[in-house]
C-alpha atoms as a PDB file:
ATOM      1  CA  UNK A   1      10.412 -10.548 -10.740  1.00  0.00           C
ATOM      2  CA  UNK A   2       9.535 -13.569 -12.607  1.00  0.00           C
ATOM      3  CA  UNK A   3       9.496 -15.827  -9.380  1.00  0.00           C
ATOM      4  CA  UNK A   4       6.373 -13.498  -8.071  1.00  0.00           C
ATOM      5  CA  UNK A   5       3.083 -14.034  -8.101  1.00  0.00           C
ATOM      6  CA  UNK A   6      -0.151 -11.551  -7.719  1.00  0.00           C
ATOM      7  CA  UNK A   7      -3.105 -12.247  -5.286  1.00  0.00           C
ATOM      8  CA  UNK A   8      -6.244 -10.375  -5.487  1.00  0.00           C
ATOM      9  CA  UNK A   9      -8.030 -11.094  -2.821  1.00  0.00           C
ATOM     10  CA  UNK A  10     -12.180  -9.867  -2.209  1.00  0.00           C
ATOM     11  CA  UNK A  11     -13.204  -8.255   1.321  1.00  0.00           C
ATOM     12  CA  UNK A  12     -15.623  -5.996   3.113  1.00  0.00           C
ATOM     13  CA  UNK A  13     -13.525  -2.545   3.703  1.00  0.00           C
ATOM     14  CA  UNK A  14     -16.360  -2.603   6.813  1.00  0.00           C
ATOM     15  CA  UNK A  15     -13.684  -4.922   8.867  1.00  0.00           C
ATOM     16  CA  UNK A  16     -11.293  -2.110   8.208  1.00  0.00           C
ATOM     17  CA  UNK A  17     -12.005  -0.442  11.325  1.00  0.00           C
ATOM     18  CA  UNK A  18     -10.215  -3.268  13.413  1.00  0.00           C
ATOM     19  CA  UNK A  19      -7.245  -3.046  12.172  1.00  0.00           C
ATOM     20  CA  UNK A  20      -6.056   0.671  12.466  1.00  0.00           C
ATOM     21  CA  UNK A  21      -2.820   1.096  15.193  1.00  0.00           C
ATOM     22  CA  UNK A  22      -1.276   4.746  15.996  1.00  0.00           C
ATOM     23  CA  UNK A  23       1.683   2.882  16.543  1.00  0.00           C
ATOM     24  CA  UNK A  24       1.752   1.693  12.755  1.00  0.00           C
ATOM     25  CA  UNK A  25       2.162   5.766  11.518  1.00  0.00           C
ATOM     26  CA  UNK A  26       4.374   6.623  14.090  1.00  0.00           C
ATOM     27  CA  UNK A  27       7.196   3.850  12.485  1.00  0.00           C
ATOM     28  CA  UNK A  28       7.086   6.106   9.188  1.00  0.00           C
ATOM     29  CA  UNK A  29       9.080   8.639  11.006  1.00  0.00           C
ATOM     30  CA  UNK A  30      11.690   6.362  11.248  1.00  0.00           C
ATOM     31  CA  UNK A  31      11.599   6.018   7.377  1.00  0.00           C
ATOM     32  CA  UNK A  32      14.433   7.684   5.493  1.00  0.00           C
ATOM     33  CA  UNK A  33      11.901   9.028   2.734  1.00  0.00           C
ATOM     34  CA  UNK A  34       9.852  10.804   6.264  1.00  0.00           C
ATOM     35  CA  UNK A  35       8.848  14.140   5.541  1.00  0.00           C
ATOM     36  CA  UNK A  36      10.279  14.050   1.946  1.00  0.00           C
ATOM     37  CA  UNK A  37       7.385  12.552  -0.244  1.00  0.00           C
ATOM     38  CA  UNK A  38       3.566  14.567  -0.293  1.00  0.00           C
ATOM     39  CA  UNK A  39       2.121  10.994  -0.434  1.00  0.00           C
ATOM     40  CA  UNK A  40       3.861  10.112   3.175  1.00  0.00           C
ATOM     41  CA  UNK A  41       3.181  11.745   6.736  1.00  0.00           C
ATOM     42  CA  UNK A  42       3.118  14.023   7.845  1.00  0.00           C
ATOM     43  CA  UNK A  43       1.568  15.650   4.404  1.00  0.00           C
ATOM     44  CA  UNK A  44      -1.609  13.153   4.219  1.00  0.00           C
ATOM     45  CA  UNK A  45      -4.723  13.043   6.542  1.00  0.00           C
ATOM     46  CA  UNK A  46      -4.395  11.943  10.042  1.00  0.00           C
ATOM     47  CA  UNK A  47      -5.087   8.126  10.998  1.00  0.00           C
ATOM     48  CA  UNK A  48      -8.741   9.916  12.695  1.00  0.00           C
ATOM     49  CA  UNK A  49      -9.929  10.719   8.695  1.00  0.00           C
ATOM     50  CA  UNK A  50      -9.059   7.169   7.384  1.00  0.00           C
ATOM     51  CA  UNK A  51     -10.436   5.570  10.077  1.00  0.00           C
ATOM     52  CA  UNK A  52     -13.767   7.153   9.658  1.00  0.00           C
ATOM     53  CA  UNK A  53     -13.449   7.381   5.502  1.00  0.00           C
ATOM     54  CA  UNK A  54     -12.249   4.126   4.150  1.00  0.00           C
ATOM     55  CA  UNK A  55     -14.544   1.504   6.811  1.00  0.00           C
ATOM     56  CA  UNK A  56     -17.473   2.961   4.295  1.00  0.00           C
ATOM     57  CA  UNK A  57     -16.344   2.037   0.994  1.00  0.00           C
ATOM     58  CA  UNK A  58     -18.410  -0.483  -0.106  1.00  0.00           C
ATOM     59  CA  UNK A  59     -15.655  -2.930  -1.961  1.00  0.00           C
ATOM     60  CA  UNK A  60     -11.992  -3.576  -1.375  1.00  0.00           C
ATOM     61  CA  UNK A  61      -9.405  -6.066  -2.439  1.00  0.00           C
ATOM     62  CA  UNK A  62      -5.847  -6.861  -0.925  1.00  0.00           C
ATOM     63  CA  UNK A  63      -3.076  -7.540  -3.324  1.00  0.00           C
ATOM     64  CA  UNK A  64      -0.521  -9.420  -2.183  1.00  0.00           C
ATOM     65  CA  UNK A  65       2.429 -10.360  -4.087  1.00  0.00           C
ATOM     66  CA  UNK A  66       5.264 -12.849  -2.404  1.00  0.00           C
ATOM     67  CA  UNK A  67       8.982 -12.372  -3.854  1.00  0.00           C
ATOM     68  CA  UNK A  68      11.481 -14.383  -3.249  1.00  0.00           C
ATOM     69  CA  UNK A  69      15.348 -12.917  -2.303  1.00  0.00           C
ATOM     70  CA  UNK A  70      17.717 -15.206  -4.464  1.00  0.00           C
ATOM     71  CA  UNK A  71      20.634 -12.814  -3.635  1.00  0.00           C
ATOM     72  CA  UNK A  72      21.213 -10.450  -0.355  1.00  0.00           C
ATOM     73  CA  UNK A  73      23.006  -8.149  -2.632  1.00  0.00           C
ATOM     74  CA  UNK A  74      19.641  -7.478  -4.888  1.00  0.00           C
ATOM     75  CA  UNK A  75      17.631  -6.550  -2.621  1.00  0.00           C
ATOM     76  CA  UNK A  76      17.636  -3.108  -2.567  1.00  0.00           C
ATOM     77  CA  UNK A  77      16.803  -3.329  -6.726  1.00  0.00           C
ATOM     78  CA  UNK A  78      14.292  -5.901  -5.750  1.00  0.00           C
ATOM     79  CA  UNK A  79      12.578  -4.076  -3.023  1.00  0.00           C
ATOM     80  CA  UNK A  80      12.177  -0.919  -5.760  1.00  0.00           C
ATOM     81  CA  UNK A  81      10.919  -2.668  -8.538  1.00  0.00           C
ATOM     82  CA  UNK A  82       8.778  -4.525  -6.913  1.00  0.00           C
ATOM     83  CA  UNK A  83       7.030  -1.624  -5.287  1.00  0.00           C
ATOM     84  CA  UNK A  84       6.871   0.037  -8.363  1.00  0.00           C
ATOM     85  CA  UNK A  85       5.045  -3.413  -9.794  1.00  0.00           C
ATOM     86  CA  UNK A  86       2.065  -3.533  -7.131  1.00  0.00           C
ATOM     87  CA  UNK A  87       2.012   0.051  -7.544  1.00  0.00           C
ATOM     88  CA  UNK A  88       1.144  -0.322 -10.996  1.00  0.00           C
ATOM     89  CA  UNK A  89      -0.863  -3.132 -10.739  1.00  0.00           C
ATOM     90  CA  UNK A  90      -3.201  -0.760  -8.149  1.00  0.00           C
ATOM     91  CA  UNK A  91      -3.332   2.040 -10.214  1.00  0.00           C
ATOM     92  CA  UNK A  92      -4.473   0.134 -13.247  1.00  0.00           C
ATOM     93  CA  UNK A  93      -7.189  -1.855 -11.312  1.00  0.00           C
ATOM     94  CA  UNK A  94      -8.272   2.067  -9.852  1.00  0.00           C
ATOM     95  CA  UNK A  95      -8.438   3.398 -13.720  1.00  0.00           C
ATOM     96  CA  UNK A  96     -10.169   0.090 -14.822  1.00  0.00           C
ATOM     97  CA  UNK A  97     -12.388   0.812 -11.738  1.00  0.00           C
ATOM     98  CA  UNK A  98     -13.294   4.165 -12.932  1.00  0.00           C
ATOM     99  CA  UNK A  99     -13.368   3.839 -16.450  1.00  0.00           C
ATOM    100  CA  UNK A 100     -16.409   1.279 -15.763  1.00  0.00           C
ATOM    101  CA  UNK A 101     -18.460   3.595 -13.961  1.00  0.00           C
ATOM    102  CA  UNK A 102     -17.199   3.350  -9.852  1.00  0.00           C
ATOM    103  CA  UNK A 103     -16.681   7.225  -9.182  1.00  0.00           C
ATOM    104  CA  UNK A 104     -15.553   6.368  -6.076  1.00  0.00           C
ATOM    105  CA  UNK A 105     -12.089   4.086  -5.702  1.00  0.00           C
ATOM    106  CA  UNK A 106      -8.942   4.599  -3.559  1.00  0.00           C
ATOM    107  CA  UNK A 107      -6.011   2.613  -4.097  1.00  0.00           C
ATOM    108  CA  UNK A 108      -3.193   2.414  -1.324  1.00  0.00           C
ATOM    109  CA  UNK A 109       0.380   0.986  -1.813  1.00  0.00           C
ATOM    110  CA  UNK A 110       3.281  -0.812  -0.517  1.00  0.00           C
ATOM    111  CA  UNK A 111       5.730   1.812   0.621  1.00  0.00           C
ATOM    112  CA  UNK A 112       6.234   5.221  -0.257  1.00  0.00           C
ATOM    113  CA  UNK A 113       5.384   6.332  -3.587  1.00  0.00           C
ATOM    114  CA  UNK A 114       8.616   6.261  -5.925  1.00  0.00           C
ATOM    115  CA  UNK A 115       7.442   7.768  -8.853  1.00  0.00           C
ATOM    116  CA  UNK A 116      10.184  10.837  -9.191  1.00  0.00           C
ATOM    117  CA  UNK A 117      13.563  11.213  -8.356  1.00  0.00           C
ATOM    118  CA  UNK A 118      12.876  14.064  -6.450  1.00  0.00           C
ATOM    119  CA  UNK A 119       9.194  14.759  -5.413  1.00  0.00           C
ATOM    120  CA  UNK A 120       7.709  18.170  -5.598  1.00  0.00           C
ATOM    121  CA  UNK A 121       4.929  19.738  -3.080  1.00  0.00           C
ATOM    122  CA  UNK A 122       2.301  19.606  -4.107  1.00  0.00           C
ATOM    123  CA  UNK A 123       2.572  16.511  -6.263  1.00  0.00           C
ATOM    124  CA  UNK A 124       2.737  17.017  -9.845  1.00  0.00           C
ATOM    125  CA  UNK A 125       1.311  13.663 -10.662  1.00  0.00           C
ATOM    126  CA  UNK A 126      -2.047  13.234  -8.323  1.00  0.00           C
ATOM    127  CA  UNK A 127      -3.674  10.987 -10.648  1.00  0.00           C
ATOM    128  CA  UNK A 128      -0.317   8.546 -10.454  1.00  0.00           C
ATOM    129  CA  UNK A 129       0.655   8.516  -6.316  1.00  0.00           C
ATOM    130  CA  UNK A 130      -0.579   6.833  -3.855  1.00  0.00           C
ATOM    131  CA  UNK A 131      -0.443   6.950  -0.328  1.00  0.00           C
ATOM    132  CA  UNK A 132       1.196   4.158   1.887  1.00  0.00           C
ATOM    133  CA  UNK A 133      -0.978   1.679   3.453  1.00  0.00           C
ATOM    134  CA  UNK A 134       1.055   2.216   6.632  1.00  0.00           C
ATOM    135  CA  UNK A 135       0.468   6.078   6.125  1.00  0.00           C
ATOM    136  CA  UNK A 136      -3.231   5.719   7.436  1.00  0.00           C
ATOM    137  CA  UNK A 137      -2.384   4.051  10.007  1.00  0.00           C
ATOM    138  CA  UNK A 138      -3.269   0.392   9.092  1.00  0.00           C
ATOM    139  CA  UNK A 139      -1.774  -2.535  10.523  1.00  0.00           C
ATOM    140  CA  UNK A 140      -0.884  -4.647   7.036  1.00  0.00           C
ATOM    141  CA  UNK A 141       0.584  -7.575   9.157  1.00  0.00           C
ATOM    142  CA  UNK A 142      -2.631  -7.965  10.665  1.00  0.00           C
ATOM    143  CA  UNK A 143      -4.819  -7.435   8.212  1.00  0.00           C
ATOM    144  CA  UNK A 144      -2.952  -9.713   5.867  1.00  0.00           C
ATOM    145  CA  UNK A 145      -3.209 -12.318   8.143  1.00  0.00           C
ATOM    146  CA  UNK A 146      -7.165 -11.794   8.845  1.00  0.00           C
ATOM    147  CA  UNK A 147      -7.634 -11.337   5.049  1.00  0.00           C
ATOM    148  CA  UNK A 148      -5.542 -13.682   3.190  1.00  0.00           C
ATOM    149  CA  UNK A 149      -3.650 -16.290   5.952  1.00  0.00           C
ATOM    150  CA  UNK A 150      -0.458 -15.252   5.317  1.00  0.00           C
ATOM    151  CA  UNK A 151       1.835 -14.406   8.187  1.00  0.00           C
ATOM    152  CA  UNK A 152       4.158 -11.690   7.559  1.00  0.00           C
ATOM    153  CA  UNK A 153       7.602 -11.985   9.000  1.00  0.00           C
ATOM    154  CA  UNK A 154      10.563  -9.689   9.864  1.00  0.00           C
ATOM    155  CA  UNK A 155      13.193  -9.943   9.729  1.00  0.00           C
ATOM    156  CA  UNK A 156      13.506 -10.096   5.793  1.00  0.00           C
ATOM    157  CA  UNK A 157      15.423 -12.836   4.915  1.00  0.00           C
ATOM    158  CA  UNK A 158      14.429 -15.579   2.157  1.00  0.00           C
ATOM    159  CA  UNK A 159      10.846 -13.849   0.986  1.00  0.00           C
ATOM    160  CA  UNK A 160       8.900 -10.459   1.618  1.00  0.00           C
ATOM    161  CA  UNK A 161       5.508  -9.391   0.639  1.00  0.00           C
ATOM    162  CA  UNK A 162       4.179  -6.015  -1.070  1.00  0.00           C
ATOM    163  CA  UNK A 163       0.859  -5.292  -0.248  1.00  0.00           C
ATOM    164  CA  UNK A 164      -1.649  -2.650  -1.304  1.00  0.00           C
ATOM    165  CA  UNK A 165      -5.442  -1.735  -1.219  1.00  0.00           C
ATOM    166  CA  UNK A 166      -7.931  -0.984  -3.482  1.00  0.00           C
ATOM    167  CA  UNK A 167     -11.493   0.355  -2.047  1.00  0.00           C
ATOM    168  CA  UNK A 168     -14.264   1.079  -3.912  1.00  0.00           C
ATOM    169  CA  UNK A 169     -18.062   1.806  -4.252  1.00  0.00           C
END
């Protein structure tokens, strides 16, 4: 992933409240991993509680990292490891967060959580998951757009995006 590189960008989790789309949860149940991770639906809060919680964080930043596909046949490996990356990157910003005194931080990732092989119920690592973006219900094609310029595209074909959310007070 050495062709990637890692935006962190600043904005008010206030404009948050624009951007949440029932229609964005219901595609996880057309995920494979549906109903088989605790940090994916239907096992987290309804769209309802993140609509009214995460609008009132005081801070939030969007990371957004663009990777490039060099071959079709990698990108299954490519789509992993790079969720795993962002999902790193998120959870080290939320410890560095917390270590320095903000009680209060969230952290959202790209995709469902693929820490285990196999993930247990309840989660047996709390304090390493997080919950998809898409899980609460936000639109991250529109909010990357609004946030950082960038227009998402789908198909997949030469580039994708992982994107995740950090919120804090």
């Amino acid at each position: 992933m050495e062709d990637s590189v890692l935006r962190k960008i600043k904005f008010s989790p206030a404009v948050l409240k624009d951007f949440f789309d029932i229609k964005v949860r219901e595609m996880c149940r057309s995920c494979k991993r549906f109903g088989s991770r605790a940090t994916c639906p239907p096992y987290v809060e309804s769209i309802d509680y993140y609509s009214t919680l995460l609008p009132t964080y005081k801070y939030g930043a969007l990371f957004i990292e663009q990777f490039k596909i060099d071959d079709i046949k990698n990108w299954e490996r490519l789509g992993r490891e790079s969720s795993q990356a962002i999902h790193k990157e998120i959870l080290s910003f939320r410890t560095n967060l917390i270590s320095n005194g903000h009680h209060y931080a969230i952290g959202f990732t790209a995709g469902s959580c693929k820490n285990c092989e196999k993930c247990a119920f309840p989660c047996r690592f709390p304090d390493k998951s997080l919950i998809p973006i898409e899980a609460t219900g936000i639109d991250v094609v529109k909010l990357t757009r609004y946030v950082a310029k960038i227009e998402i595209k789908f198909p997949v074909t030469t580039e994708f995006y992982r994107v995740g959310i950090i919120l804090w007070d």
